[in-house]
N, C-alpha and C. Protein backbone atom coordinates (compact mmCIF):
# COMPACT_ATOMS: atom_id res chain seq x y z
N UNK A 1 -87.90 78.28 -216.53
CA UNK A 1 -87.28 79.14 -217.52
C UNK A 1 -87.17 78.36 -218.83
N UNK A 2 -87.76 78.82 -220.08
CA UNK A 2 -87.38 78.46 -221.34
C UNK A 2 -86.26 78.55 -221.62
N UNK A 3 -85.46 77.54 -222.42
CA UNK A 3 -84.32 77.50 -223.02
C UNK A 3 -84.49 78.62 -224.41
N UNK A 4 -83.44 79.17 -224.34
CA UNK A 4 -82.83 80.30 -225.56
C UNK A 4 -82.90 79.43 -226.95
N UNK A 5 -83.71 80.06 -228.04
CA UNK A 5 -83.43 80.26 -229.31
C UNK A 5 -82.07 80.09 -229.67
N UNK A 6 -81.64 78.99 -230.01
CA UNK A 6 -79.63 79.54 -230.55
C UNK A 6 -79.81 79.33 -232.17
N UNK A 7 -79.58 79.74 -233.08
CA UNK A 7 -79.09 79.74 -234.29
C UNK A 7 -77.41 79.55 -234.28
N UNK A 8 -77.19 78.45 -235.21
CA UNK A 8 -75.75 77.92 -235.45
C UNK A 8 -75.49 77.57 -236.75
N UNK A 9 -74.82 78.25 -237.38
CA UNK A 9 -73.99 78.04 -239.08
C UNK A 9 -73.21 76.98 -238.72
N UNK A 10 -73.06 75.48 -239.97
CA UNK A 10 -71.86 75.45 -239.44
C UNK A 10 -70.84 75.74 -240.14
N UNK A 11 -70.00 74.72 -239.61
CA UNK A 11 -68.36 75.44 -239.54
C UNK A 11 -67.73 75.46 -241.16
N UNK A 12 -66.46 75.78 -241.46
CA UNK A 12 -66.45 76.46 -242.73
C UNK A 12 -66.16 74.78 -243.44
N UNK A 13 -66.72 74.59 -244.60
CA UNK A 13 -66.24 73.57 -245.46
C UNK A 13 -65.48 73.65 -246.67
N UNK A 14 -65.32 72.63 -247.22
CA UNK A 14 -64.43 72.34 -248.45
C UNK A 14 -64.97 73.52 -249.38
N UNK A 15 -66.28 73.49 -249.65
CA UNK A 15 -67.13 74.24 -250.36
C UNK A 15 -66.77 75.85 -250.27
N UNK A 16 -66.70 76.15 -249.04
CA UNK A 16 -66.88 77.64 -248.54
C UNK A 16 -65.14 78.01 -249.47
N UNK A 17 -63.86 77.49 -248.68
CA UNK A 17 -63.13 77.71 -249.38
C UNK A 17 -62.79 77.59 -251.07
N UNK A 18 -63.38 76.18 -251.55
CA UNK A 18 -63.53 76.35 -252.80
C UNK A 18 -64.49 75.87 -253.59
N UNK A 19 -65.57 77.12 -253.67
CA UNK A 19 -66.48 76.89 -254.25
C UNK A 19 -66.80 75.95 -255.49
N UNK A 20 -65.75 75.63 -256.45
CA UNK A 20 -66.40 74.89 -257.19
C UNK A 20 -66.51 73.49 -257.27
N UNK A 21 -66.08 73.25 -255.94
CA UNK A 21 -66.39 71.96 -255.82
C UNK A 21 -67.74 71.40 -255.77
N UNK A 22 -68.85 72.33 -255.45
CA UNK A 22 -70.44 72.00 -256.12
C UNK A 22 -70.75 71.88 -257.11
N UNK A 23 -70.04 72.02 -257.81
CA UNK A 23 -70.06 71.67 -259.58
C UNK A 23 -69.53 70.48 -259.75
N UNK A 24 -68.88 70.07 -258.88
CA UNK A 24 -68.17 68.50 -259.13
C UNK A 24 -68.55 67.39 -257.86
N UNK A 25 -68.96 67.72 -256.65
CA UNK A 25 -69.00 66.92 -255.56
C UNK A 25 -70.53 67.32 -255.16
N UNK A 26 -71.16 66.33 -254.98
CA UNK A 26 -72.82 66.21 -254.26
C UNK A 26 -72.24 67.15 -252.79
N UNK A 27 -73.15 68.01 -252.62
CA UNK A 27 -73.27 68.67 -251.26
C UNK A 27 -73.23 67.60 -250.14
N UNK A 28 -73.77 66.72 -250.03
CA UNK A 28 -73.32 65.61 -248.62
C UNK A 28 -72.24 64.64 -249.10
N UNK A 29 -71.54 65.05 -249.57
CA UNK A 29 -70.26 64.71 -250.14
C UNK A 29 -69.34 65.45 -249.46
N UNK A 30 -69.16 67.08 -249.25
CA UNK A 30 -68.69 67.96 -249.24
C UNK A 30 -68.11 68.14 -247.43
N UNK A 31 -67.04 68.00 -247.24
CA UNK A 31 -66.73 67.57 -245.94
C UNK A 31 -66.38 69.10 -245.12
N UNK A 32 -65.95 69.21 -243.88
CA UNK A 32 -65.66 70.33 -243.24
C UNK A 32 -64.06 70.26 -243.09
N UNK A 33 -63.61 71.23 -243.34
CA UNK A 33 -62.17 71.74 -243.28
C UNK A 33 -61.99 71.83 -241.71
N UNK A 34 -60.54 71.59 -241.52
CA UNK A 34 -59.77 71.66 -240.13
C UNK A 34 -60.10 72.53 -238.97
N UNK A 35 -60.52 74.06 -240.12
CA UNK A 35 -60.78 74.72 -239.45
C UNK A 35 -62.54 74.63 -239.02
N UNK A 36 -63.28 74.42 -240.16
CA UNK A 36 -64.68 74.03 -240.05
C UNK A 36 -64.96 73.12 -238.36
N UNK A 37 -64.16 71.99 -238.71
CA UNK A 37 -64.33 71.05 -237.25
C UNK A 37 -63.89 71.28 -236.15
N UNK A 38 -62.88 72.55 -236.01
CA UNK A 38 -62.84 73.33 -234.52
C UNK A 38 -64.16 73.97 -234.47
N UNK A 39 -64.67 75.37 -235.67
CA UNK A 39 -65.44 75.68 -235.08
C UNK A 39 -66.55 75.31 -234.45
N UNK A 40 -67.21 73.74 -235.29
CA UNK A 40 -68.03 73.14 -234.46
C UNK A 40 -67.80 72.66 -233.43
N UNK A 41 -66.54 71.90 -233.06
CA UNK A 41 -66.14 71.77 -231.77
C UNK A 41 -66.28 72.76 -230.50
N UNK A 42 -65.89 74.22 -230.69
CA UNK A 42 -66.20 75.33 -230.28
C UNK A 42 -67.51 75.35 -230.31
N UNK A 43 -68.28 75.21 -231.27
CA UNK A 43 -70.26 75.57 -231.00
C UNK A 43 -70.41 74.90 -229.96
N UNK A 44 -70.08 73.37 -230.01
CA UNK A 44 -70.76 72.47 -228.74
C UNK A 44 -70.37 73.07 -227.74
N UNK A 45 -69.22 73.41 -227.37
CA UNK A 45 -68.32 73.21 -226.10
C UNK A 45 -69.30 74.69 -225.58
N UNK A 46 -69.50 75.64 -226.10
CA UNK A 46 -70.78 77.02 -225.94
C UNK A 46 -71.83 76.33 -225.59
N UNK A 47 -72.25 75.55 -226.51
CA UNK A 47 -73.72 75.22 -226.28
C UNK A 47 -74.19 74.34 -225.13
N UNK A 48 -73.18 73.49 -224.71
CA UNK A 48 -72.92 72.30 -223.26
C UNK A 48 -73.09 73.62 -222.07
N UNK A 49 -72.15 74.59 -222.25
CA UNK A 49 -71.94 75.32 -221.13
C UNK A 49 -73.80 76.02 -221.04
N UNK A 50 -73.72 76.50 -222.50
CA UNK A 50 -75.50 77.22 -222.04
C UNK A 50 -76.10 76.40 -221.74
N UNK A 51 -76.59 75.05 -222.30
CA UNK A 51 -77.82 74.43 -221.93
C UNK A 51 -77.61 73.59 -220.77
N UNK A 52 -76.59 73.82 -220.10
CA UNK A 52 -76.00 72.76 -218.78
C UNK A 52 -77.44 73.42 -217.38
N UNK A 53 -78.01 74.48 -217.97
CA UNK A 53 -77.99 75.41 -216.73
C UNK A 53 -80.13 74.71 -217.01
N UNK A 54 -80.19 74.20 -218.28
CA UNK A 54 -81.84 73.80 -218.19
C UNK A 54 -81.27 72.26 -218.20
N UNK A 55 -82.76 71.52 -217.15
CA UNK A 55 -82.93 70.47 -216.92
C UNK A 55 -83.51 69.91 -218.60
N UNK A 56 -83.62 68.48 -218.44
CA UNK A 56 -83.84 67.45 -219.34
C UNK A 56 -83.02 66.80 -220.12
N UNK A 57 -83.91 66.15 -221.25
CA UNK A 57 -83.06 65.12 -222.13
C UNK A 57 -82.68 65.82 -223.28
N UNK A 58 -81.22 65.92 -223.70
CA UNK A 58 -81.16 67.27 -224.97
C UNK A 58 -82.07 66.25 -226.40
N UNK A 59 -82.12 64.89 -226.22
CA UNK A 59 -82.61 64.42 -227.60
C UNK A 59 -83.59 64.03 -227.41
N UNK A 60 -84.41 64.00 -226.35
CA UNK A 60 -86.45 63.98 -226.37
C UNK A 60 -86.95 64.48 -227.29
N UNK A 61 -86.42 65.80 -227.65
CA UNK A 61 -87.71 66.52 -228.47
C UNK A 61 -87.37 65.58 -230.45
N UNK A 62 -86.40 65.31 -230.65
CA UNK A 62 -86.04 64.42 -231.72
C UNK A 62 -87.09 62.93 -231.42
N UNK A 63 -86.42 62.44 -230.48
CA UNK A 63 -86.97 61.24 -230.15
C UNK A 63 -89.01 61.59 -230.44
N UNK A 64 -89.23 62.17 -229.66
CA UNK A 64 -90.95 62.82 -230.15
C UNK A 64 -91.28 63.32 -231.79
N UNK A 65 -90.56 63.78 -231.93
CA UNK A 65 -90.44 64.06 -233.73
C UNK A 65 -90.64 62.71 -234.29
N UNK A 66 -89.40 62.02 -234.27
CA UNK A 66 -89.26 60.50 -235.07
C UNK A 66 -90.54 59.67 -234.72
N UNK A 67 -90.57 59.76 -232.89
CA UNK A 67 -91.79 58.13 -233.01
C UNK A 67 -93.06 58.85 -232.62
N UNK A 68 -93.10 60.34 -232.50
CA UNK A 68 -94.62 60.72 -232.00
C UNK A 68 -94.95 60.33 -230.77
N UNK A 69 -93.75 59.96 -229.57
CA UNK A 69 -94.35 59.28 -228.70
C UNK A 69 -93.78 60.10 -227.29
């Protein structure tokens, strides 16, 4: 069985609440709010439970990206 397609936003940041901080702070500058870092906390804790159910290494296909190997 193929593993599922998931699409994941993440969680809300400094930015989302106040936008003009892109006018003043570099985007990887721009950190995730309290609430931002539950919801990612929440994505994983979903995503552990779905992908618990397919075999392998979750960071092979990275690892093949980076060294081609």
């Amino acid at each position: 069985m193929k593993p599922p397609i998931i699409l994941i936003r993440h969680g809300e940041s400094e930015g989302n609440v106040n936008p003009h901080l892109y006018s003043v702070v570099p985007d990887h500058r721009i950190s995730l709010t309290e609430l931002g870092f539950n919801q990612a906390k929440s994505a994983k804790d979903v995503l552990s439970r779905i992908l618990a159910n397919y075999p392998g290494d979750p960071h092979i296909y990275t690892r093949l990206i980076v060294t081609g190997k």
